[in-house]
Protein backbone atom coordinates (compact mmCIF):
# COMPACT_ATOMS: atom_id res chain seq x y z
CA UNK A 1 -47.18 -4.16 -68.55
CA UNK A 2 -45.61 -6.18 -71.45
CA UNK A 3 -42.28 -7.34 -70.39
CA UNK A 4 -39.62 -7.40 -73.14
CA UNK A 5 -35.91 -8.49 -72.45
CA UNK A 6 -35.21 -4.62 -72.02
CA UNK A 7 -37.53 -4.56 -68.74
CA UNK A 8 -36.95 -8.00 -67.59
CA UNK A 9 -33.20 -6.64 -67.48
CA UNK A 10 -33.77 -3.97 -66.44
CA UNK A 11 -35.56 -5.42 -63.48
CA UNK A 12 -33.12 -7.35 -62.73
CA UNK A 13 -30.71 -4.32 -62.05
CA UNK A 14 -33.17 -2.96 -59.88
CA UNK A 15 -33.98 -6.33 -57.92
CA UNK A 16 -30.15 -6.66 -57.34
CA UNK A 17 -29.80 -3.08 -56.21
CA UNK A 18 -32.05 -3.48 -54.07
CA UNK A 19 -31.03 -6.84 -52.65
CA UNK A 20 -27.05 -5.11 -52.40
CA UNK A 21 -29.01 -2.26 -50.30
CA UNK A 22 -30.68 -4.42 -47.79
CA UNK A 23 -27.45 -6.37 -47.43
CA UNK A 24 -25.57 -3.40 -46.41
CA UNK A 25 -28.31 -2.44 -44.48
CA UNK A 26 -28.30 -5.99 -42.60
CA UNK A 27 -24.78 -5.84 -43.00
CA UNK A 28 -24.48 -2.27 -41.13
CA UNK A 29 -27.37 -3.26 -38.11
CA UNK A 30 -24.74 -6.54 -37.83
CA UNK A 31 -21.80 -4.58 -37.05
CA UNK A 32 -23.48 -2.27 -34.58
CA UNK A 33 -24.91 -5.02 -32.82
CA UNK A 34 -21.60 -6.82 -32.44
CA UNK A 35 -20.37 -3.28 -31.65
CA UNK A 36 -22.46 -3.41 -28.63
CA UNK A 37 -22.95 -6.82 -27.42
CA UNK A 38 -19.43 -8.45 -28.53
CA UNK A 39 -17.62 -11.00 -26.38
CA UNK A 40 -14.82 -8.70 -23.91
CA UNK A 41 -12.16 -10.92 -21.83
CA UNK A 42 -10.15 -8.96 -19.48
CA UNK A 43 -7.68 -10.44 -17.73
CA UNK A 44 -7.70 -9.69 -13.79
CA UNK A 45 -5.20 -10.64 -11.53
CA UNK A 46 -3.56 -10.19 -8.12
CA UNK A 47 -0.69 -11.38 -5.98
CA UNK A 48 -1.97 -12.01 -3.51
CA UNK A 49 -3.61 -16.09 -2.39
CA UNK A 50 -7.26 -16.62 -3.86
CA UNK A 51 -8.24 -17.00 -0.52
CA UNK A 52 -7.66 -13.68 0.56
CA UNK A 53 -10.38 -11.46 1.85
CA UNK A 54 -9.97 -9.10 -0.58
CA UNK A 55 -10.18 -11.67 -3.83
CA UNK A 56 -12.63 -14.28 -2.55
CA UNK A 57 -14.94 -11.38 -0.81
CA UNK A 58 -14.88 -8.77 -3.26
CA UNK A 59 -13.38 -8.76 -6.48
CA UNK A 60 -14.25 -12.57 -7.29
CA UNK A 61 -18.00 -11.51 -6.49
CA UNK A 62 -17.78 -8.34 -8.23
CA UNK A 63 -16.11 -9.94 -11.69
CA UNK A 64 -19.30 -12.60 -11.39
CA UNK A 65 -21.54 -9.96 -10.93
CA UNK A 66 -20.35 -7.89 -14.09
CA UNK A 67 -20.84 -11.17 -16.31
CA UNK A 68 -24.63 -11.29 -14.65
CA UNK A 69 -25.02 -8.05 -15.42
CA UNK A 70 -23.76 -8.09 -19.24
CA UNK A 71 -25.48 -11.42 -20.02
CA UNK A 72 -21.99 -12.94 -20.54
CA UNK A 73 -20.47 -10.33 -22.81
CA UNK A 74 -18.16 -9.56 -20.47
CA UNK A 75 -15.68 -12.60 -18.78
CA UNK A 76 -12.37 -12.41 -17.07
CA UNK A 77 -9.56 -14.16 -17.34
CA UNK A 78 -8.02 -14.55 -13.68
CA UNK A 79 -4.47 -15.29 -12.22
CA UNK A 80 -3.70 -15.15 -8.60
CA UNK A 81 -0.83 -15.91 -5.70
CA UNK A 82 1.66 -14.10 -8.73
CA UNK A 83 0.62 -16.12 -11.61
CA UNK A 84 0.93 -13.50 -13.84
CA UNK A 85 1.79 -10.12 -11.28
CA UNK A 86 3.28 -10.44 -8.01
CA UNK A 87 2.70 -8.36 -4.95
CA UNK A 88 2.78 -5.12 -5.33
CA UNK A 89 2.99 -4.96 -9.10
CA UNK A 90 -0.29 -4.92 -9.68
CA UNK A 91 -0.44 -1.08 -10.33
CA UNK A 92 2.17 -1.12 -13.44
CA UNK A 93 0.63 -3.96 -14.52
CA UNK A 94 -1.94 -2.65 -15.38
CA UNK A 95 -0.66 0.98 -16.87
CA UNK A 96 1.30 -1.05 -18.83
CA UNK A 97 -1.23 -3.54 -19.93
CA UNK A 98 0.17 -6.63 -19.11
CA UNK A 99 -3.45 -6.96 -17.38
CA UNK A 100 -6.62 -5.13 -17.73
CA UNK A 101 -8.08 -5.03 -14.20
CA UNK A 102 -6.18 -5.68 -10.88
CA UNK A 103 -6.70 -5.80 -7.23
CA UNK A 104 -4.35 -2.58 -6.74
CA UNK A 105 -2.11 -2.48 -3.31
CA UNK A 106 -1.19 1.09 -2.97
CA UNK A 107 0.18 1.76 0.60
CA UNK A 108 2.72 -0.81 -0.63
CA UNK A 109 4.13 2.00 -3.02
CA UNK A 110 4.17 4.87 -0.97
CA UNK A 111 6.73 6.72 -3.62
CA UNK A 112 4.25 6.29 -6.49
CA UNK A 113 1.35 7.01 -3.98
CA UNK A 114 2.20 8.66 -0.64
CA UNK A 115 -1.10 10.32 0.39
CA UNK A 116 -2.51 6.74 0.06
CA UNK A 117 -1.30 5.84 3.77
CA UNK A 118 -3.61 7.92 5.17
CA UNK A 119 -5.92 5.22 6.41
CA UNK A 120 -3.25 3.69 8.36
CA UNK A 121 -3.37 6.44 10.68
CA UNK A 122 -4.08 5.31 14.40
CA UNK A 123 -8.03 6.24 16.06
CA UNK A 124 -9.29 5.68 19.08
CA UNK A 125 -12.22 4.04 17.06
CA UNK A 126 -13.47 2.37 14.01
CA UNK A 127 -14.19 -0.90 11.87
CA UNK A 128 -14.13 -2.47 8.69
CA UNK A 129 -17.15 -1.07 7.84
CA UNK A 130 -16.84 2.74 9.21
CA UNK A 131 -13.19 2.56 7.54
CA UNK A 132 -14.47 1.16 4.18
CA UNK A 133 -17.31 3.40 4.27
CA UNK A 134 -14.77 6.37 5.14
CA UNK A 135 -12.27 4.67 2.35
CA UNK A 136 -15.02 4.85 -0.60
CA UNK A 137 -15.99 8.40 0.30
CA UNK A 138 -12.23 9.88 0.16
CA UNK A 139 -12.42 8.30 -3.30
CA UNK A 140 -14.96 9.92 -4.52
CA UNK A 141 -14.99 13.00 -2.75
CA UNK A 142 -14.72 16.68 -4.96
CA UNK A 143 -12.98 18.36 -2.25
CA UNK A 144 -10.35 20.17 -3.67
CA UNK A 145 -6.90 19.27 -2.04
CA UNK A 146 -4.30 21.10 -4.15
CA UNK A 147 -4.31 22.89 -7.66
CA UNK A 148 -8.17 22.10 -7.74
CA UNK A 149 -7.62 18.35 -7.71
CA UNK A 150 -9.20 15.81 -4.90
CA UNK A 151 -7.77 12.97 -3.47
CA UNK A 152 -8.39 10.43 -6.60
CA UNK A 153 -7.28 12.94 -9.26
CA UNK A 154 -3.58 13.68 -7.29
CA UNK A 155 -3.17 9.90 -6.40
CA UNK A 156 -4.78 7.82 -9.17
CA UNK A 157 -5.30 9.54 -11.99
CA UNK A 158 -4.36 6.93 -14.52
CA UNK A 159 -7.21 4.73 -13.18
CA UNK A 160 -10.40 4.15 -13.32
CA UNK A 161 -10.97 3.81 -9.57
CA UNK A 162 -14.09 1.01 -8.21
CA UNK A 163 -13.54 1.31 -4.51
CA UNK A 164 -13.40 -2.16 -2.12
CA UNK A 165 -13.42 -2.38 1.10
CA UNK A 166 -10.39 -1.31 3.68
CA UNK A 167 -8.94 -4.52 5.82
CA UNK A 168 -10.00 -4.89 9.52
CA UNK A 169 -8.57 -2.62 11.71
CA UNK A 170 -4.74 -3.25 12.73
CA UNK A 171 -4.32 -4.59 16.17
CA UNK A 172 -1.11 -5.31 18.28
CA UNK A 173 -0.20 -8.63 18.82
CA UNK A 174 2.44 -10.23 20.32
CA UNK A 175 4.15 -14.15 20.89
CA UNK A 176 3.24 -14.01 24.04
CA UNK A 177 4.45 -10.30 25.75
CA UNK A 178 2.18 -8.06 27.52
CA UNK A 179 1.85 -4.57 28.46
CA UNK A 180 1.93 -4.32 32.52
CA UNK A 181 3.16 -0.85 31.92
CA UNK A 182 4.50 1.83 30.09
CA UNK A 183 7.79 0.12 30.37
CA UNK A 184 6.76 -3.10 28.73
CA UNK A 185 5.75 -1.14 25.26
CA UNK A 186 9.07 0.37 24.82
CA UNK A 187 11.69 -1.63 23.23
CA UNK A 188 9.17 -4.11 22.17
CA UNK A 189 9.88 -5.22 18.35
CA UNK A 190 6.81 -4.87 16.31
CA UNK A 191 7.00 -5.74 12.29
CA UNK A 192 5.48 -2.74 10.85
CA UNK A 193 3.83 -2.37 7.61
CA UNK A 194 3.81 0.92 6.77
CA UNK A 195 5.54 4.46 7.20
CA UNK A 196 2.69 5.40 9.20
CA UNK A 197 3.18 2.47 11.87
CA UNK A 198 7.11 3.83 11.70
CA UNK A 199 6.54 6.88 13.02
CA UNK A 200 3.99 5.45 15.68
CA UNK A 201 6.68 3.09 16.77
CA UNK A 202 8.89 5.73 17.12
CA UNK A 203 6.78 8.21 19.33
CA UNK A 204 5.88 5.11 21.62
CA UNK A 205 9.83 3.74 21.25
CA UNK A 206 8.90 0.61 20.21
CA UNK A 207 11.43 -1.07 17.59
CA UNK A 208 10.39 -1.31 14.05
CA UNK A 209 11.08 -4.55 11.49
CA UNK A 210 10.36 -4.01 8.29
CA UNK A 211 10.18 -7.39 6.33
CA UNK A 212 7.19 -8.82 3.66
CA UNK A 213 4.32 -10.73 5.86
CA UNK A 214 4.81 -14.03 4.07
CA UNK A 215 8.53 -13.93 5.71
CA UNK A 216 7.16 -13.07 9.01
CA UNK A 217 6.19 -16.40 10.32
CA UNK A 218 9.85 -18.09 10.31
CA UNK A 219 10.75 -15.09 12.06
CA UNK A 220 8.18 -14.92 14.62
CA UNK A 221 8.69 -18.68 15.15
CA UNK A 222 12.21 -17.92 15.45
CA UNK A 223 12.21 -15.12 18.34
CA UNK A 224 13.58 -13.11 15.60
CA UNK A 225 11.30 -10.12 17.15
CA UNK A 226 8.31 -9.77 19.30
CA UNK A 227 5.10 -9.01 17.23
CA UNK A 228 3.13 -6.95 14.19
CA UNK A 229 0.82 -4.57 14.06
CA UNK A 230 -2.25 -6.75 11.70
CA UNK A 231 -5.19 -7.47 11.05
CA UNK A 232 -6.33 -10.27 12.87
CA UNK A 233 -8.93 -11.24 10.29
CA UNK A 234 -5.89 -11.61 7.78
CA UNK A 235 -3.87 -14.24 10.36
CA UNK A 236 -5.12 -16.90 8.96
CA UNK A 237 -3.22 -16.59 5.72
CA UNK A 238 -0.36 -16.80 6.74
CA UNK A 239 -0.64 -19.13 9.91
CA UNK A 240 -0.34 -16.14 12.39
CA UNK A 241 -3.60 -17.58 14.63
CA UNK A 242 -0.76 -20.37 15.60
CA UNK A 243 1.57 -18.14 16.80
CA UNK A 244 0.24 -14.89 18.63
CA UNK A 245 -0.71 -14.74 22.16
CA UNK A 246 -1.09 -11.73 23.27
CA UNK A 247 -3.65 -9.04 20.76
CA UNK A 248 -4.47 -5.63 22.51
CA UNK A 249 -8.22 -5.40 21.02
CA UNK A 250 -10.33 -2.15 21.64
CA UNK A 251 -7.42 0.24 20.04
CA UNK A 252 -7.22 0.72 16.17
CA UNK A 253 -3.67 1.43 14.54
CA UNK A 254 -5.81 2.06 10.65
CA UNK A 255 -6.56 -0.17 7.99
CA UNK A 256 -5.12 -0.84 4.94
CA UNK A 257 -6.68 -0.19 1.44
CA UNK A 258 -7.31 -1.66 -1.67
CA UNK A 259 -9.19 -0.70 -5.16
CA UNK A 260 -9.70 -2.47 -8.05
CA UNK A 261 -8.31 -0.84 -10.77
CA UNK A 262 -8.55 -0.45 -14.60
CA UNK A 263 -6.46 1.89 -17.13
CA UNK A 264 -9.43 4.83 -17.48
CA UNK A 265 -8.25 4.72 -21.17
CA UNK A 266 -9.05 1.63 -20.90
CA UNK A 267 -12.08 1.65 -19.10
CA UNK A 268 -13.79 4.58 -21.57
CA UNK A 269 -12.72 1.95 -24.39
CA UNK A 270 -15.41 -0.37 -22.84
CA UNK A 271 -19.71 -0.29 -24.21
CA UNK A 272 -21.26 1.91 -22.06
CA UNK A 273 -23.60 -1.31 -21.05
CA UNK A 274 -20.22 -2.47 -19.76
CA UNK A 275 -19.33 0.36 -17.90
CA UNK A 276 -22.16 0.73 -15.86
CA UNK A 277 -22.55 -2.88 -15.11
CA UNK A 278 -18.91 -2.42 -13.65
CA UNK A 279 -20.43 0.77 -11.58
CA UNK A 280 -23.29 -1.54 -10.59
CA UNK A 281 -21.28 -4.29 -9.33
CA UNK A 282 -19.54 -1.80 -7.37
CA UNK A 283 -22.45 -0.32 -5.54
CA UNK A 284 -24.18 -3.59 -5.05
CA UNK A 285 -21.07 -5.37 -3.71
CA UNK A 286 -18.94 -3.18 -1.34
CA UNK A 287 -20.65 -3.43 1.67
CA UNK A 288 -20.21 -7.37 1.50
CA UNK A 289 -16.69 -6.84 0.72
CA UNK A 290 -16.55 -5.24 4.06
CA UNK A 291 -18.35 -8.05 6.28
CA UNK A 292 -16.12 -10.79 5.17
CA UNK A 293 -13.55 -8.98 7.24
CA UNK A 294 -15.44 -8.95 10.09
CA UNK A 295 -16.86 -12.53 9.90
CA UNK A 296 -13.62 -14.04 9.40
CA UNK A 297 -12.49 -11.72 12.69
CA UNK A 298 -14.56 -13.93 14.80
CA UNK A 299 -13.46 -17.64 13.59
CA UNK A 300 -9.85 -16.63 13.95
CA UNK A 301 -10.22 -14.90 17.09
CA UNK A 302 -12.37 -18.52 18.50
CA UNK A 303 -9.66 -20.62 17.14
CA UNK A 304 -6.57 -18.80 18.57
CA UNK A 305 -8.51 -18.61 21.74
CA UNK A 306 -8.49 -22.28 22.11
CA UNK A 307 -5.19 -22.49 21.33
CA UNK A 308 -4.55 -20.19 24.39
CA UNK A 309 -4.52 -17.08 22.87
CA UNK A 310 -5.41 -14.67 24.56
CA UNK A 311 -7.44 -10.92 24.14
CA UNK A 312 -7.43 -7.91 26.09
CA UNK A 313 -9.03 -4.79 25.69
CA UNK A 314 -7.48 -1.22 25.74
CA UNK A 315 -9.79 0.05 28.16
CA UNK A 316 -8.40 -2.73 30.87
CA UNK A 317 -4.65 -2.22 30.22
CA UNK A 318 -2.88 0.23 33.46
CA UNK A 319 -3.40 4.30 32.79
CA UNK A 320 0.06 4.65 31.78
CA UNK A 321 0.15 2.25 29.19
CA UNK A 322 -3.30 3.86 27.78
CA UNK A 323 -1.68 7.04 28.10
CA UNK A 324 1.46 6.03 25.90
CA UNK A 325 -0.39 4.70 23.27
CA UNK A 326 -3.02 7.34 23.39
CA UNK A 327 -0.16 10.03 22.93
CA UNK A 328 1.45 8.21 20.28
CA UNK A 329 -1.81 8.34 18.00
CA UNK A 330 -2.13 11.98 18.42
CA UNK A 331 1.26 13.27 17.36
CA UNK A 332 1.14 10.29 14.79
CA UNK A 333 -1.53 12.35 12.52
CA UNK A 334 0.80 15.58 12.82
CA UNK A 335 3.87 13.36 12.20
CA UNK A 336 2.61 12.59 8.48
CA UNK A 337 1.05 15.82 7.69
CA UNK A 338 4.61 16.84 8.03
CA UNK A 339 5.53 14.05 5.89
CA UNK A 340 3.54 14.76 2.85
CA UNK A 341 4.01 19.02 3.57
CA UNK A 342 7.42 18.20 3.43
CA UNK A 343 7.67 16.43 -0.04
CA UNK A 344 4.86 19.46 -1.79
CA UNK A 345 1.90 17.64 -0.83
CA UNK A 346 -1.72 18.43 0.87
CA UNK A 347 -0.80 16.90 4.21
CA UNK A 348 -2.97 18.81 6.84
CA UNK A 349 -5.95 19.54 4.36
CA UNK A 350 -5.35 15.58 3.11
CA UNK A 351 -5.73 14.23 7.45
CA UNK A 352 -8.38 17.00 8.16
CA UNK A 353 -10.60 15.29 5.38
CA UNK A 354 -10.06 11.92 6.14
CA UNK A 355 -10.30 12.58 9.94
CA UNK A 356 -13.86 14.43 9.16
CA UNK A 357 -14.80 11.59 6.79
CA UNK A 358 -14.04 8.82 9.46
CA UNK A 359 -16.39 10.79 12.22
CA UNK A 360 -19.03 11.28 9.66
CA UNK A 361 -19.11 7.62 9.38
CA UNK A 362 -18.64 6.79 13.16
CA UNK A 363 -14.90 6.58 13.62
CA UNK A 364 -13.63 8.18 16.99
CA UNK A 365 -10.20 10.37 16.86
CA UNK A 366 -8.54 12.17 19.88
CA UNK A 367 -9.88 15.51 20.76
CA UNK A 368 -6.32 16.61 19.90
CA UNK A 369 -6.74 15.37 16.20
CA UNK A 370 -10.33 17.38 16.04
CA UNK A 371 -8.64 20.24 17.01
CA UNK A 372 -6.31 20.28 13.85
């Protein structure tokens, strides 16, 4: 071919064409790629200590496991003790996107989310890893409670729901007094945590004091009341271990939950390499989340042992005392199915599933609670 200045220019348009298509084309392969494997900081927080059970066993792991998972795509920005969102904020913070993942608290807001006391109810059996167990299968359970929505669809819509463990089960413990008899538990002052523990103390006339945990220790210290239903596992946070005596062991009065939570929205937003490393994480992490509790059971329990401490099963305590308690438990489960009937809500279908979900797993109930 004889090139004249008519082909050579002619070329030239071509060669450029071409050169403008493989740009976009590069151009276009570019974009999706940083579509798919662009840098994502969330920002995860919680009010609570980062030496809490909860952070430093579960979602600390679980946010290192995600950026594993995702090569590094994915990092989080963390604030704890109320850096950024106090206790129990967490929730709105993160509807209203002040953070994008949070360690939410939600027996703490029992207006927003009533039917989430329901593991606080009082067995005759269980542990952290029954309740958890128990706790991650309500959440993702497609039994229909009311209008043809389960559990996680009436409660927690708005989220995108990655279950952690429950705490240790609630004990009794007191400064120092015991339960001779049936007389001993009544008028006893107890700091309750929750509506459930309110109507407990009330069937078994002990007195309720509601008050924050991280105010509880001047008052203990001060005589200001008697004792709390908690976790033992959790003393150590707030210096309990030096000050309780007296723990009733071998009784469970529930276990508080936790999830970590994202806005779905949110959540859907995220590369679908990103979601299911989150899932992953999830799976791969919960029953560690769980043993923490337990572990940290048995140093506390050693150390406020040798500071004369001292604990005493359920089974050992005089008939009548077991007999109090034991009653108390049972009309405890009716007591809040009344509660949540009362205000519209699911409350007998709600403790029938969670009571058949905590035997599945192991957990123990009175035969008057199986009879519901």
């Amino acid at each position: 071919m004889k090139w004249t200045k008519k082909t050579k220019w002619v070329g030239a348009v071509l060669l450029g064409a071409s050169m403008m298509l493989a740009a976009c084309s590069d151009e276009a392969s570019d974009g999706e790629a940083s579509a798919e494997g662009e840098k994502i900081t969330l920002r995860a927080a919680t009010g609570l200590s980062p030496q809490h059970a909860w952070w430093a066993g579960g979602m600390e792991p679980w946010m290192e496991r995600v950026t594993e998972l995702t090569d590094g795509q994915v990092e989080f920005e963390t604030f704890t003790s109320g850096e950024l969102v106090a206790v129990p904020d967490e929730a709105e913070a993160v509807e209203n996107g002040t953070v994008d993942v949070a360690l939410v608290l939600p027996i703490y807001q029992p207006d927003q989310f009533p039917m989430a006391e329901v593991t606080m109810l009082p067995l005759n059996h269980s542990d952290t890893l029954i309740a958890s167990n128990a706790w991650k299968a309500l959440l993702e359970s497609d039994v229909e409670l009311q209008d043809g929505k389960t559990f996680t669809e009436l409660q927690f819509d708005q989220f995108k729901v990655f279950p952690i463990s429950t705490t240790q089960e609630y004990s009794i413990s007191t400064t120092g007094k015991e339960f001779a008899s049936a007389g001993d538990v009544k008028g006893t002052s107890l700091r309750t945590p929750s509506r459930i523990h309110e109507m407990y103390a009330k069937q078994t006339e002990l007195n309720s004091i509601t008050m924050p945990a991280v105010e509880m220790y001047d008052a203990l210290s001060r005589g200001a009341f008697d004792g709390s239903f908690y976790s033992i596992a959790d003393w150590t946070g707030y210096g309990f271990q030096d000050l309780f005596k007296y723990t009733v062991t071998g009784i469970n009065f529930g276990h508080f939950n936790a999830f970590i939570g994202m806005d779905e929205a949110k959540f859907e937003s995220l590369p679908e390499n990103v979601q299911e490393a989150m899932e992953q994480a999830t799976e791969e992490y919960f029953e560690d989340s769980a043993q923490i509790w337990m572990d940290r059971s048995e140093e506390v329990m050693k150390t406020n042992e040798e500071q004369g401490g001292e604990f005493v099963d359920f089974a050992t305590l005089p008939q009548d005392v077991q007999d109090h308690f034991n009653e108390g438990i049972e009309n405890t489960w009716g007591d809040y199915a009344k509660l949540l009937e009362d205000n519209g809500l699911p409350g007998t279908e709600l403790v029938k599933l969670w009571r058949d979900l905590m035997i599945e797993q192991g957990g123990e109930v009175p035969q008057k609670v199986k009879d519901m």
